[in-house]
C-alpha atoms as a PDB file:
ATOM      1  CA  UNK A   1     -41.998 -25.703   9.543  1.00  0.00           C
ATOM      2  CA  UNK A   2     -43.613 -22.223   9.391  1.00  0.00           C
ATOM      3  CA  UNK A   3     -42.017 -19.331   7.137  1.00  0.00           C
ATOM      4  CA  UNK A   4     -40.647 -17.904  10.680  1.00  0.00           C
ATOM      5  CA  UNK A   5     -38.734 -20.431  11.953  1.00  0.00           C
ATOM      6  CA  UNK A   6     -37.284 -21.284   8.545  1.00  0.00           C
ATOM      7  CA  UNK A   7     -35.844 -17.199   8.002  1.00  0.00           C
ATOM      8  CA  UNK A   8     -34.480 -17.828  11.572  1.00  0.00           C
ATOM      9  CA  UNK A   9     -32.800 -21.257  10.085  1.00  0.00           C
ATOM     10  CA  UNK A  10     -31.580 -19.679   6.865  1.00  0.00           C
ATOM     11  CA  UNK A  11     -30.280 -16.527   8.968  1.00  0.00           C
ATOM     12  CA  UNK A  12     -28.568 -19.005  11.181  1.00  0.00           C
ATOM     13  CA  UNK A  13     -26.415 -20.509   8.375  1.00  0.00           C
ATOM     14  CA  UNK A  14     -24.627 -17.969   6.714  1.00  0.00           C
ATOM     15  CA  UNK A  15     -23.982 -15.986  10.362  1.00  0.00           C
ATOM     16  CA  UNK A  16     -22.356 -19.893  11.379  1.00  0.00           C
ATOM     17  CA  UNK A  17     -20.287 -20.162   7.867  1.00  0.00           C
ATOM     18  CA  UNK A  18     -19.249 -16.590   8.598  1.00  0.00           C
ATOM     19  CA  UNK A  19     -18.046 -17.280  12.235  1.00  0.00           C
ATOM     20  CA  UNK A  20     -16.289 -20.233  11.336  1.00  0.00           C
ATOM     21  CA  UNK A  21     -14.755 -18.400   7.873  1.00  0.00           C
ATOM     22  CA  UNK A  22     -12.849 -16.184  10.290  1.00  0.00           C
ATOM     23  CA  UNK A  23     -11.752 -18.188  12.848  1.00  0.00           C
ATOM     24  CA  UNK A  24     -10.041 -19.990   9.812  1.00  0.00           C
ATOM     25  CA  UNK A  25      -9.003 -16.627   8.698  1.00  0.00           C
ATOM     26  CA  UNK A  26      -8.007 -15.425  11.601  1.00  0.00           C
ATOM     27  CA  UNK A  27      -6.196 -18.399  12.788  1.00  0.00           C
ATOM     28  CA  UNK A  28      -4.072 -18.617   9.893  1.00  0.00           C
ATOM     29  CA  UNK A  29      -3.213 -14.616  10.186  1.00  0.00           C
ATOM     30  CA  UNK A  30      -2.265 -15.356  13.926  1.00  0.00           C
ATOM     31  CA  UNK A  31       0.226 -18.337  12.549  1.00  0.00           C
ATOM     32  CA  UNK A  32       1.757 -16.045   9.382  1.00  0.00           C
ATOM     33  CA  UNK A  33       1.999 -12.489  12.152  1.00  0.00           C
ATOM     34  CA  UNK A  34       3.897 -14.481  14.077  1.00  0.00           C
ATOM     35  CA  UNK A  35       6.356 -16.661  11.829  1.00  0.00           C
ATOM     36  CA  UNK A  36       7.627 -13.470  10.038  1.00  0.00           C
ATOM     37  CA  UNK A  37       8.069 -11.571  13.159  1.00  0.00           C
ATOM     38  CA  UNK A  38       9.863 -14.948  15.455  1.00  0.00           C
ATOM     39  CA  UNK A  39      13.176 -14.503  14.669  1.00  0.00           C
ATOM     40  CA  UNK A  40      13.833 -18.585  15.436  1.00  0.00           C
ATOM     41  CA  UNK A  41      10.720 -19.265  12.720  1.00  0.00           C
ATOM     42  CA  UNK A  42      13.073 -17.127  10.287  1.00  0.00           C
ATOM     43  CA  UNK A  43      15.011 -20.070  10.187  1.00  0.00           C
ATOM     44  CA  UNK A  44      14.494 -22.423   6.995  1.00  0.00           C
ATOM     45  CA  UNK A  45      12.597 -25.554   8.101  1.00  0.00           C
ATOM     46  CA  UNK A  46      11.681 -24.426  11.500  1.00  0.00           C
ATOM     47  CA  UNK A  47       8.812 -24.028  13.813  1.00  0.00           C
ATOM     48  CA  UNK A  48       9.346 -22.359  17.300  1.00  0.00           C
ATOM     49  CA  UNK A  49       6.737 -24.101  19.861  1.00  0.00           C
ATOM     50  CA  UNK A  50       4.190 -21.170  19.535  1.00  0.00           C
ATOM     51  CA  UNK A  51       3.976 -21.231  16.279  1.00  0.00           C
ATOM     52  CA  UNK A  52       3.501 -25.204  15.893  1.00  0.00           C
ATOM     53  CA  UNK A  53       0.516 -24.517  18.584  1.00  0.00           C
ATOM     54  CA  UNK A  54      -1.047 -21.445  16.202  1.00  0.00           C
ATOM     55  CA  UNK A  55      -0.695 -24.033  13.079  1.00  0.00           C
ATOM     56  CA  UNK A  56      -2.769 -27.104  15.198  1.00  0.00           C
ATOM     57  CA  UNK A  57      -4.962 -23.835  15.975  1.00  0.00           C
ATOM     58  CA  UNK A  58      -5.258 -23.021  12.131  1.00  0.00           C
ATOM     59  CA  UNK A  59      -5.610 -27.130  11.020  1.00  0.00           C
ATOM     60  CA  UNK A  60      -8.774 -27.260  13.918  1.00  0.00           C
ATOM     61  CA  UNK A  61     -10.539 -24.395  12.283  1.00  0.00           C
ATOM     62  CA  UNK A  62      -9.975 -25.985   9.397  1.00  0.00           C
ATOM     63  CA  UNK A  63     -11.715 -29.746  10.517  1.00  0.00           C
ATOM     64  CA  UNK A  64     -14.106 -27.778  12.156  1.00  0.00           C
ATOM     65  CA  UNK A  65     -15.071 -25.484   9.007  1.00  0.00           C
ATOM     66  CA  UNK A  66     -15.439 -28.620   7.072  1.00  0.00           C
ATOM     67  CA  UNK A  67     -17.813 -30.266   9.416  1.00  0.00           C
END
C-alpha cells in the first residue's frame, strides 16, 4: 500500500470512531432531553412510547459503535 493511501486509511478511522462517538452521544442526550422534560416519563418505572423508541435509538448506536 503506498504512504498515500495509508494517511487516507488512518484519516478515515478516527473521522468514523468520531461519527459514530456522537451518534452514541447524541442519541443518549436525545433519550435523557426528553425523559426529564415528558411529564408521563416523570413517573417512577415508566417509559412513554417516544422515549422507549430514543432508548432502541441509543442501544443501536451502541451495537453499531462496537462493530
Amino acid at each position: 500500500m503506498a504512504d498515500e493511501a495509508r494517511g487516507r486509511v488512518r484519516a478515515m478511522v478516527p473521522a468514523r470512531v468520531a461519527r459514530i462517538t456522537d451518534k452514541v452521544q447524541n442519541t443518549y442526550g436525545a433519550f435523557v432531553n426528553h425523559s426529564v422534560k415528558c411529564e408521563d416519563c416523570k413517573e417512577v418505572g415508566w417509559r412513554c412510547e417516544t422515549a422507549e423508541e430514543l432508548w432502541q435509538e441509543y442501544k443501536a448506536a451502541q451495537r453499531e459503535a462496537r462493530e
